[in-house]
Protein backbone atom coordinates (compact mmCIF):
# COMPACT_ATOMS: atom_id res chain seq x y z
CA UNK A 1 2.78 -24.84 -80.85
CA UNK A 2 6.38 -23.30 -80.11
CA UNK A 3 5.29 -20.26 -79.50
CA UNK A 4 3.39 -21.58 -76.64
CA UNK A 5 5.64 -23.47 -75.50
CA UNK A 6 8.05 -20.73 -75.26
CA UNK A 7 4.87 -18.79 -73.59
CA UNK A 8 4.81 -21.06 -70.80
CA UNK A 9 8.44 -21.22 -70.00
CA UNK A 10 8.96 -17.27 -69.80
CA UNK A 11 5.60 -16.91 -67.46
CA UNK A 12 6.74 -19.81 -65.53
CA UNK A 13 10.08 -18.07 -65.13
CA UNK A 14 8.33 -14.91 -64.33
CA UNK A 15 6.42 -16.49 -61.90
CA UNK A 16 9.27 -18.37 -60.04
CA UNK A 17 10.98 -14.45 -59.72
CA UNK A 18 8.20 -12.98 -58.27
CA UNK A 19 7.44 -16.06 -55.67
CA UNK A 20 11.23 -16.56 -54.79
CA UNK A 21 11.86 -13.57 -53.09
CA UNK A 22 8.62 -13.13 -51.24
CA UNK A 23 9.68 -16.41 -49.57
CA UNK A 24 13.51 -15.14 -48.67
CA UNK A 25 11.68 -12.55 -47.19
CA UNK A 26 9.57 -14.27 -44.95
CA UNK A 27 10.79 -13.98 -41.52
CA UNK A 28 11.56 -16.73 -39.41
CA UNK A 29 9.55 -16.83 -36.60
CA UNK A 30 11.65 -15.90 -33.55
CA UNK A 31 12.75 -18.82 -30.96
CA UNK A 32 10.77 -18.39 -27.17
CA UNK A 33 13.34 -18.39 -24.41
CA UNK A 34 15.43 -15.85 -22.68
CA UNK A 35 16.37 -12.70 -24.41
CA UNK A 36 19.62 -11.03 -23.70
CA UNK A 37 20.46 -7.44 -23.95
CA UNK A 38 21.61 -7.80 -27.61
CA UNK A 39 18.40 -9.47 -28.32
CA UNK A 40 16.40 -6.28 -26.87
CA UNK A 41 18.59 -3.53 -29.22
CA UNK A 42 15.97 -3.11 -31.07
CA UNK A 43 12.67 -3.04 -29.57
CA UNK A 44 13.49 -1.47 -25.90
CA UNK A 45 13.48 2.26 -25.20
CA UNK A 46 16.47 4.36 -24.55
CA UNK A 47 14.68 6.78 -22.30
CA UNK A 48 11.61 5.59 -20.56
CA UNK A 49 8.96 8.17 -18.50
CA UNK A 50 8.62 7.09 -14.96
CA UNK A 51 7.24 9.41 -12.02
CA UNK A 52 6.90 12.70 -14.24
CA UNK A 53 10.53 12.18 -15.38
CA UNK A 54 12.28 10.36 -18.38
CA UNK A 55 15.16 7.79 -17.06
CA UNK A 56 17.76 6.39 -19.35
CA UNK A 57 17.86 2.63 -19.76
CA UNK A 58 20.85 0.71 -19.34
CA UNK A 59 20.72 -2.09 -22.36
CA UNK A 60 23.83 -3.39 -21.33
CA UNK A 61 21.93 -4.47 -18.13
CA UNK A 62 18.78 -5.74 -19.69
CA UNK A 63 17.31 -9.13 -20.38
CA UNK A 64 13.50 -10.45 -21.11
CA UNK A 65 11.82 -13.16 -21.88
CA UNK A 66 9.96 -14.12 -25.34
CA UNK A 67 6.80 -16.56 -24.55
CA UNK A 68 5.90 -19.31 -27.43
CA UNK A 69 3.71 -16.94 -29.41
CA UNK A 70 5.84 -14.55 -29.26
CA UNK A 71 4.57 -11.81 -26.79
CA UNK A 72 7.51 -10.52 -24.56
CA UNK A 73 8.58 -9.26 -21.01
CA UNK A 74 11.49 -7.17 -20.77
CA UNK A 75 13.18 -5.86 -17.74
CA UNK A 76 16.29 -2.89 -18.10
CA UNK A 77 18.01 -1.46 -14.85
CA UNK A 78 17.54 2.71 -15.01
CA UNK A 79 20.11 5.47 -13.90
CA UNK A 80 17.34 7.25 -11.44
CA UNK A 81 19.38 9.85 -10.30
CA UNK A 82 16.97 12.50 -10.72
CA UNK A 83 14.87 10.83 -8.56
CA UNK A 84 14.12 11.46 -4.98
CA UNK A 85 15.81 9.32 -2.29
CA UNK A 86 12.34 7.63 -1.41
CA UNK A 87 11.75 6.60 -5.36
CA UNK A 88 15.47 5.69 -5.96
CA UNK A 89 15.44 3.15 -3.27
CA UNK A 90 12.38 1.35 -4.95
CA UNK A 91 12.78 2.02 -8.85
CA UNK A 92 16.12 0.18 -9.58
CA UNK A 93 14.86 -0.95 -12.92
CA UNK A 94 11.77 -0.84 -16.15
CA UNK A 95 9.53 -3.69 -16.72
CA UNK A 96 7.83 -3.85 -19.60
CA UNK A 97 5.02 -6.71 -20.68
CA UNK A 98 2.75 -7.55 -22.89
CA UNK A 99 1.36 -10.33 -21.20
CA UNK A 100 -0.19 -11.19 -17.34
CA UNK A 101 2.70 -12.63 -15.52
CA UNK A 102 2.73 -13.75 -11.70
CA UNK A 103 4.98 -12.90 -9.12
CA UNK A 104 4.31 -14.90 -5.97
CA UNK A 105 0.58 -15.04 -6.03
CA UNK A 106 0.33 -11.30 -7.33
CA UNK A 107 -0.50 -10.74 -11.22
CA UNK A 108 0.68 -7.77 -13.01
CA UNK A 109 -1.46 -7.34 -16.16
CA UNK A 110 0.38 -6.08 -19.74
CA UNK A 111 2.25 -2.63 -19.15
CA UNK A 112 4.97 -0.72 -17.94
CA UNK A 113 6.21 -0.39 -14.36
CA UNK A 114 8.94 0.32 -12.14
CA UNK A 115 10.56 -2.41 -10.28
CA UNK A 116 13.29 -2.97 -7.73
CA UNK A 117 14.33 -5.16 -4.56
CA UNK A 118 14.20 -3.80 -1.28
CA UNK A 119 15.27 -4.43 2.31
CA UNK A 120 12.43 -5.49 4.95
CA UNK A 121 11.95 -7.21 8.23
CA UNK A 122 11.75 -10.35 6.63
CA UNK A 123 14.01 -10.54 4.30
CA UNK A 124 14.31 -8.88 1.01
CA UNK A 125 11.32 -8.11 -1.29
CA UNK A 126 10.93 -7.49 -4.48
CA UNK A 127 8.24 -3.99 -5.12
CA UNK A 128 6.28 -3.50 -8.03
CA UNK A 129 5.29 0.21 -9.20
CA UNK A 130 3.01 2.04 -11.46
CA UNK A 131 4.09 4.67 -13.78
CA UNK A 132 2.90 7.27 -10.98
CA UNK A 133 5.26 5.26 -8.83
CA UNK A 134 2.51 4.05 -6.50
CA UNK A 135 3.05 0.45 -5.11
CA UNK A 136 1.29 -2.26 -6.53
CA UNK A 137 2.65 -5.25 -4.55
CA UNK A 138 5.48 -6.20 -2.65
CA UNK A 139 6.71 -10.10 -2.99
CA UNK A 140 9.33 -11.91 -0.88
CA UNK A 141 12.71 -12.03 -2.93
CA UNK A 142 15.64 -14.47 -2.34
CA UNK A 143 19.38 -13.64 -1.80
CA UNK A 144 21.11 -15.91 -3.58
CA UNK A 145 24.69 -15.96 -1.64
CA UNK A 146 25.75 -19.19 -3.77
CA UNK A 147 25.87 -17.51 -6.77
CA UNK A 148 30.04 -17.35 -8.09
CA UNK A 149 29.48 -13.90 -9.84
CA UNK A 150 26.76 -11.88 -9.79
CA UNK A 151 25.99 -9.72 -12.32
CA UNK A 152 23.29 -6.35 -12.28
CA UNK A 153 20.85 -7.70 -14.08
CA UNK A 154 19.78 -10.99 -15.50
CA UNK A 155 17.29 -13.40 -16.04
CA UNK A 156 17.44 -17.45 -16.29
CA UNK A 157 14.88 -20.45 -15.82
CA UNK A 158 13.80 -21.43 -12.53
CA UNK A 159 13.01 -24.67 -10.97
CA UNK A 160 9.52 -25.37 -13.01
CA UNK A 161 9.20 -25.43 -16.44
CA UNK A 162 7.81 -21.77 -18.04
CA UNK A 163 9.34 -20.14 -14.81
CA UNK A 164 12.08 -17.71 -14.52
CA UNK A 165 14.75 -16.17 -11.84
CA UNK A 166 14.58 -12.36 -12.16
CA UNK A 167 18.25 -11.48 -10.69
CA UNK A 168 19.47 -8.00 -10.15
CA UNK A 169 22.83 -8.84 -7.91
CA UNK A 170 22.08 -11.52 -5.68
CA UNK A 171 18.66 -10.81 -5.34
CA UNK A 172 16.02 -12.52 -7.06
CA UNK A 173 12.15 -13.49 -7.65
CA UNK A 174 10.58 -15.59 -9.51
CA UNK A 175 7.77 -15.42 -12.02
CA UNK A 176 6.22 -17.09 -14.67
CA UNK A 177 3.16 -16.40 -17.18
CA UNK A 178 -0.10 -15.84 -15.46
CA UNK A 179 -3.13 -18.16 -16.60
């Protein structure tokens, strides 16, 4: 009768050190919201291939966005300078998704593109490009002149709820998932 006593208490303490760890090790599942650039470390590219060349990415002028189940969108400004003038003025930066979002109207589906804000007759716009650098679509951008100190790239929430101000600078769009 002991000895089964004693039985039970060593595989119940053999049990309890096998379960224990597995749950430390269980990850927490990570909190949606706005990612910063030490957030993105670990899962954005150093070097990304744009146009037929590779670009470094500048972390330190990152940001993204983690959605509630957990797919992300993350946007790094590039140093294009191997780039010709008409590409440099139009690839300022590397978005990278892996969900639909909308920008004005115009959905992007999951991938990678380049991305910048340029100068038109209306105002500023923001230009979205395929990896070939071919335009997909061009939205109108804000210029945000009230903003105390810009910075090169960031993102925060917008107006609506599950919306978000894409700022390189002053300039700015917003977008938000795509149904």
């Amino acid at each position: 009768m002991k000895s089964n006593r004693v039985i039970g208490v060593v595989c119940a303490l053999l049990l309890s050190v096998a379960v224990v760890p597995a749950f430390a090790k269980a990850k927490v599942a990570p909190k949606p919201g706005i990612l910063h650039s030490t957030d993105l470390k670990t899962v954005l590219p150093g070097r990304v291939f744009f146009r037929g060349l590779s670009a470094t990415t500048q972390l330190r002028n990152s940001g993204g966005v983690r959605f509630a189940d957990g797919l992300m969108t993350m946007v790094a400004l590039v140093d294009n300078g191997g780039y010709s003038n008409g590409i440099q003025q139009k690839y300022q930066a590397y978005l990278l998704t892996e969900v639909k979002l909308d920008f004005g109207g115009h959905v992007l589906v999951p991938g990678a593109y380049g991305v910048g804000f340029v100068p038109s007759g209306m105002g500023m716009q923001f230009v979205v490009m395929n990896l070939a650098a071919q335009d997909q679509f061009y939205t109108a951008a804000g210029h945000d002149l009230r903003m105390h100190r810009p910075v090169p790239l960031q993102i925060v929430p917008a107006r609506e709820a599950g919306e978000y101000k894409l700022y390189f600078g002053r300039n700015n769009v917003v977008f938000g998932r795509a149904k």
